[in-house]
Protein backbone atom coordinates (compact mmCIF):
# COMPACT_ATOMS: atom_id res chain seq x y z
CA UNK A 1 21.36 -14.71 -10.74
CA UNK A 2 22.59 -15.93 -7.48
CA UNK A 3 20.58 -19.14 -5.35
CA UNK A 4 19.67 -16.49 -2.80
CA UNK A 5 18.80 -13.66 -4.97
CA UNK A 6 16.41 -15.80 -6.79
CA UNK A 7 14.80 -16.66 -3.43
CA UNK A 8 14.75 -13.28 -2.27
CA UNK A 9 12.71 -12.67 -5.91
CA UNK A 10 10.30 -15.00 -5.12
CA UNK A 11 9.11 -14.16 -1.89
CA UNK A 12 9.04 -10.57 -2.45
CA UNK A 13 6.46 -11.88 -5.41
CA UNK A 14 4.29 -13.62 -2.61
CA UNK A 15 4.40 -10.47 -0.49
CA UNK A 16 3.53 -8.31 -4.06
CA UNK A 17 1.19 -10.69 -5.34
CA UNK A 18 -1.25 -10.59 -2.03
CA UNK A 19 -0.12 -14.77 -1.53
CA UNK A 20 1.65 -13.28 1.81
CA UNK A 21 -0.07 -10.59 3.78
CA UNK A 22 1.15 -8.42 6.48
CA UNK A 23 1.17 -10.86 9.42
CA UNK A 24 0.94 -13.51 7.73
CA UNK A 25 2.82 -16.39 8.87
CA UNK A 26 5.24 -17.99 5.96
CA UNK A 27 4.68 -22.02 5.40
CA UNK A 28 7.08 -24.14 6.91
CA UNK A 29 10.44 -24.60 5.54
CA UNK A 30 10.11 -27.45 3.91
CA UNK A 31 7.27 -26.70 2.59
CA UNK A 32 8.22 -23.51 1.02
CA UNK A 33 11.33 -24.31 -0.44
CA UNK A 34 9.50 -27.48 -2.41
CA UNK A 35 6.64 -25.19 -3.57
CA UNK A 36 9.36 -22.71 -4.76
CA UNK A 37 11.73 -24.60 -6.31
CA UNK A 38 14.21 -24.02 -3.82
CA UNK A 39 16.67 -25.83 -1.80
CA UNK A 40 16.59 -24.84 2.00
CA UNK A 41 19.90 -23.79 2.51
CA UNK A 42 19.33 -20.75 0.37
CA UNK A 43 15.70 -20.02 1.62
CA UNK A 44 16.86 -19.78 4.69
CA UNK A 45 20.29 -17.20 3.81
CA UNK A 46 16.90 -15.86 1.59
CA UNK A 47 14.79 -15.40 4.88
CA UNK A 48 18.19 -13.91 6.83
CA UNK A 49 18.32 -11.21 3.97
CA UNK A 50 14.65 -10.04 4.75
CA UNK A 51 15.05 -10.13 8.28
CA UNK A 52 17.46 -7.14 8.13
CA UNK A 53 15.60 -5.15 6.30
CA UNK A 54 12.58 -5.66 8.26
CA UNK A 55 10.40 -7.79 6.25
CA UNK A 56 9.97 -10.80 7.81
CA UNK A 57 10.58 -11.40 11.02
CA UNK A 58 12.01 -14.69 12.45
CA UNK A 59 10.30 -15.62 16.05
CA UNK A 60 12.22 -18.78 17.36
CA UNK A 61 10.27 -21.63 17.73
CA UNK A 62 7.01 -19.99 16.62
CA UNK A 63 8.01 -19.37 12.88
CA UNK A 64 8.76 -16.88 10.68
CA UNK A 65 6.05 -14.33 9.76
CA UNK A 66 6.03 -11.26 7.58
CA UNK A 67 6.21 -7.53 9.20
CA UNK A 68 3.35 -5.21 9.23
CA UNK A 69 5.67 -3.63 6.07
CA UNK A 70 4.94 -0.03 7.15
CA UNK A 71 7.30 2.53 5.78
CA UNK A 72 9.32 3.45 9.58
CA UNK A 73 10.16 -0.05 10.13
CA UNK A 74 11.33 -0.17 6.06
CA UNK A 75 13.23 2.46 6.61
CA UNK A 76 14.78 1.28 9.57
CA UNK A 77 17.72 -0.41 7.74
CA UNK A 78 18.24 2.70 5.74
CA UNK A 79 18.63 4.71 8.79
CA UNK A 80 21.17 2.58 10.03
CA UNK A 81 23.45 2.84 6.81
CA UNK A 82 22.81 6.48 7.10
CA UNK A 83 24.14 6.58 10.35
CA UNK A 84 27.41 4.95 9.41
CA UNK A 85 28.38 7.93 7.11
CA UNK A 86 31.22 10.26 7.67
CA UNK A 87 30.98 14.18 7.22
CA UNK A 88 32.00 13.75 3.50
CA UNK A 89 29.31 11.34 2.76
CA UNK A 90 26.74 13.30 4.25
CA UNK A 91 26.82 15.33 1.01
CA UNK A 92 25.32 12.93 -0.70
CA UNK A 93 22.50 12.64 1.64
CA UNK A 94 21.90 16.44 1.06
CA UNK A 95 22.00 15.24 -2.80
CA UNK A 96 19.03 12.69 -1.98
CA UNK A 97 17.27 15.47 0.44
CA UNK A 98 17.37 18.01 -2.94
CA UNK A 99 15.76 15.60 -5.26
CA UNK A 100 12.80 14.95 -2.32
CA UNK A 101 12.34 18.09 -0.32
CA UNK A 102 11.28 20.13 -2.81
CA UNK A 103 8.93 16.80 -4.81
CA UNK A 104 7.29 16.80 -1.05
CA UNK A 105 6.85 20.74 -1.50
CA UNK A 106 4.96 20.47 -4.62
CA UNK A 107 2.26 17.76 -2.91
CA UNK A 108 1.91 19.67 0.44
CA UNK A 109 1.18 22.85 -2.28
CA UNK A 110 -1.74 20.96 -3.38
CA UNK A 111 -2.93 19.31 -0.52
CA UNK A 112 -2.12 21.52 2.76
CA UNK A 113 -5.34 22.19 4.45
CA UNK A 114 -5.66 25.39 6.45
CA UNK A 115 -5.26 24.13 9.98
CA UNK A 116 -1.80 22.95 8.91
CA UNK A 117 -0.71 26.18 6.77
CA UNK A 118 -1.66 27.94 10.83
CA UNK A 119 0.59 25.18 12.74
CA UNK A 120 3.73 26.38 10.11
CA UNK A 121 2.58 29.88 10.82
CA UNK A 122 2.93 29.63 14.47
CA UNK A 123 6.07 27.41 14.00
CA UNK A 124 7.57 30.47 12.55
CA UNK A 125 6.01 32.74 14.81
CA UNK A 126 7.52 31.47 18.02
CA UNK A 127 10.87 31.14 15.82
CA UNK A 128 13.78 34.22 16.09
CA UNK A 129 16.78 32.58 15.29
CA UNK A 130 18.05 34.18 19.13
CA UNK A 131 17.32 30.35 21.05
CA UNK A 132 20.56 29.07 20.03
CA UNK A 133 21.79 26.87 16.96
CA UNK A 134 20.39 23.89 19.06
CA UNK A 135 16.43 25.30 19.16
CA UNK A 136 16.98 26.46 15.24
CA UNK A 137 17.93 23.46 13.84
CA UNK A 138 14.90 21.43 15.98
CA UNK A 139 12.87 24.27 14.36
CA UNK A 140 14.28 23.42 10.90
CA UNK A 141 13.41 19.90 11.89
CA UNK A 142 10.30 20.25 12.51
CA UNK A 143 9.43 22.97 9.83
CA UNK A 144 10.30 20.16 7.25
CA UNK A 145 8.58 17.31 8.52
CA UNK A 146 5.25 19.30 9.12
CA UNK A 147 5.72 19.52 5.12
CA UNK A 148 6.65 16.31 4.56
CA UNK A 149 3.67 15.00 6.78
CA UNK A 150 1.24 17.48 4.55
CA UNK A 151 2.25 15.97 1.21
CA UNK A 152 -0.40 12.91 1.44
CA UNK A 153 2.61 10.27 0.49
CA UNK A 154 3.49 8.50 3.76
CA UNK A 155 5.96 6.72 2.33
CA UNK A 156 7.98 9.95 0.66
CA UNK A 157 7.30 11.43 4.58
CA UNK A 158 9.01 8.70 5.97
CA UNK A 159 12.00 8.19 4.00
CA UNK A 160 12.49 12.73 4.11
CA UNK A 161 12.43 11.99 7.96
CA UNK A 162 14.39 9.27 7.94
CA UNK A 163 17.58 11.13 5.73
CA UNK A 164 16.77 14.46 7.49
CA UNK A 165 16.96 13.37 10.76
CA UNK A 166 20.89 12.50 9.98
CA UNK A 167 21.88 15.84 8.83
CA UNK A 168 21.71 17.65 12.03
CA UNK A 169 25.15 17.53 12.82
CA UNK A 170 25.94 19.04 9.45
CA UNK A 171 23.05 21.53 10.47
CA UNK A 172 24.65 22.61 13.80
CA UNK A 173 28.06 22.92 12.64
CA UNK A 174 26.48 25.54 9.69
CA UNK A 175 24.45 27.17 12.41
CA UNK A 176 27.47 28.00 14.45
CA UNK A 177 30.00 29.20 11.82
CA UNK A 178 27.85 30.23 9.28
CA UNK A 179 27.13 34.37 9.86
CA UNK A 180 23.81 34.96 9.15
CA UNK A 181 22.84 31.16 8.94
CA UNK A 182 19.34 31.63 11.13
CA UNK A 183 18.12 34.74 9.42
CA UNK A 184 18.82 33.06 5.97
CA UNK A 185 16.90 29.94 7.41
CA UNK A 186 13.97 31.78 8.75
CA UNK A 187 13.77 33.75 5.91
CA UNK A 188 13.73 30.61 3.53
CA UNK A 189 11.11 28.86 5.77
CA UNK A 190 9.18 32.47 5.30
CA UNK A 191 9.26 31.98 1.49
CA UNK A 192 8.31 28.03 1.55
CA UNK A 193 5.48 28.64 3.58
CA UNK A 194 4.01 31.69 1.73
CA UNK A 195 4.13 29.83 -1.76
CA UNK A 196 2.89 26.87 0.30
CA UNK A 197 0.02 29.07 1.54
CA UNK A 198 -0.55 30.39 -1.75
CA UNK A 199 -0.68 26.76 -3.03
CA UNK A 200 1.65 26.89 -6.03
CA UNK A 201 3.53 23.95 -6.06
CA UNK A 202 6.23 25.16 -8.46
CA UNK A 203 6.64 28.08 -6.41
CA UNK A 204 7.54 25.88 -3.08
CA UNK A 205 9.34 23.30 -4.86
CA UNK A 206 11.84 26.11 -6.07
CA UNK A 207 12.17 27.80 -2.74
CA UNK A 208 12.48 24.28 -1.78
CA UNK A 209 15.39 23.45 -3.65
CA UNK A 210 16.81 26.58 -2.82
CA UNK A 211 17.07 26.24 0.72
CA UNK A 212 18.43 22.97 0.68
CA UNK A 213 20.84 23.38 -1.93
CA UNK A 214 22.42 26.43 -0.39
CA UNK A 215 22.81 24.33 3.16
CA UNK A 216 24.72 21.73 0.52
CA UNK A 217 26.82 24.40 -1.37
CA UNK A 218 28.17 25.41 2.25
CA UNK A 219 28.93 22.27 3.29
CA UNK A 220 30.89 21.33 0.13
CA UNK A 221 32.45 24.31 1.13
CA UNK A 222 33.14 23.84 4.28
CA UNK A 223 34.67 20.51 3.88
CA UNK A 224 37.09 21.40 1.03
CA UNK A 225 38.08 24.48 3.57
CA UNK A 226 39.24 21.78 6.14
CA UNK A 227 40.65 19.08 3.62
């Protein structure tokens, strides 16, 4: 295992173990590399590492503390990556979205309350598919997240939101060449949300799956089309 790896290791077992709270400042650098065995060269390529992905954060000439750790500012490196992918790529994150969507369907079966089940009701209600590919796919945005948010896991909701919110492009492009692509979706989101209401979580994880599998068989579609 590499110097900084085995750095990386350790501190993540301070953070694990409760030694290092959220906020909490980390000991001084001399300090901390002598308690862990380290040299300070790679604590400190250690304590780079963690700053990009949002767990510690470096404040010049204060010193370096952990983050508050909660799951948007996580997944705030994984959204960048994300970002960087081309059309091609963004199959796979319809790959990840299968596996999820439909594991977030199941909770939000079993937990929904009522007062959410009527905010997806009037979702729907005040959705035709007539608004424009634009409106639908913010409608397909927000249909999923409202589930997501229902499903009692924060950190599931915020890694769905997270990969969903890169897709849209994908989204748009289906909505616009796609015949029949916003009565399919409506009519999907119809399905979800009755099996949702009805709170049968195998029920909504398969409608689920469903819907976002058949946005990914178009796509794969789509792109070998163009190749």
């Amino acid at each position: 295992m590499a110097v900084t790896d085995e750095a990386i290791l350790k501190i993540k077992e301070m953070i694990t173990s409760g030694r290092l709270a959220p906020g909490d400042r980390l000991p001084p650098e001399k300090e901390l590399s002598e308690s862990l065995g380290l040299s300070r060269s790679s604590l400190r390529e250690a304590v780079k590492a963690l700053e990009v992905i949002r767990v510690l954060d470096v404040r010049r000439g204060d010193g370096t503390y952990v983050t508050s750790l909660e799951p948007r500012l996580l997944l705030e490196a994984l959204s960048f990556v994300v970002d960087l992918h081309d059309d091609r790529s963004v199959i796979e994150i319809f790959g990840v979205r299968r596996i999820l969507e439909p594991a977030a369907a199941a909770l939000a079966a079993r937990r929904i309350s009522d007062e959410q089940l009527d905010a997806l009701d009037r979702l729907l209600e005040t959705t035709t598919g007539d608004e424009g590919v634009e409106a639908l796919v913010q409608h397909d945005l927000e249909f999923h997240q409202a589930i997501s948010e229902a499903c009692g896991n924060d950190y599931l909701a915020q890694l769905i939101e997270s990969i969903s919110s890169h897709t849209v492009r994908a989204r748009i492009w289906r909505g616009l060449t796609q015949q029949g692509a916003a009565e399919r979706t409506i009519a999907e989101h119809r399905a979800i949300l009755a099996a949702l209401r009805d709170h049968d979580a195998e029920l909504a994880s398969a409608h689920s799956l469903t819907h976002v599998a058949g946005i990914e068989d178009w796509l794969r579609a789509a792109l070998g089309a163009t190749a």
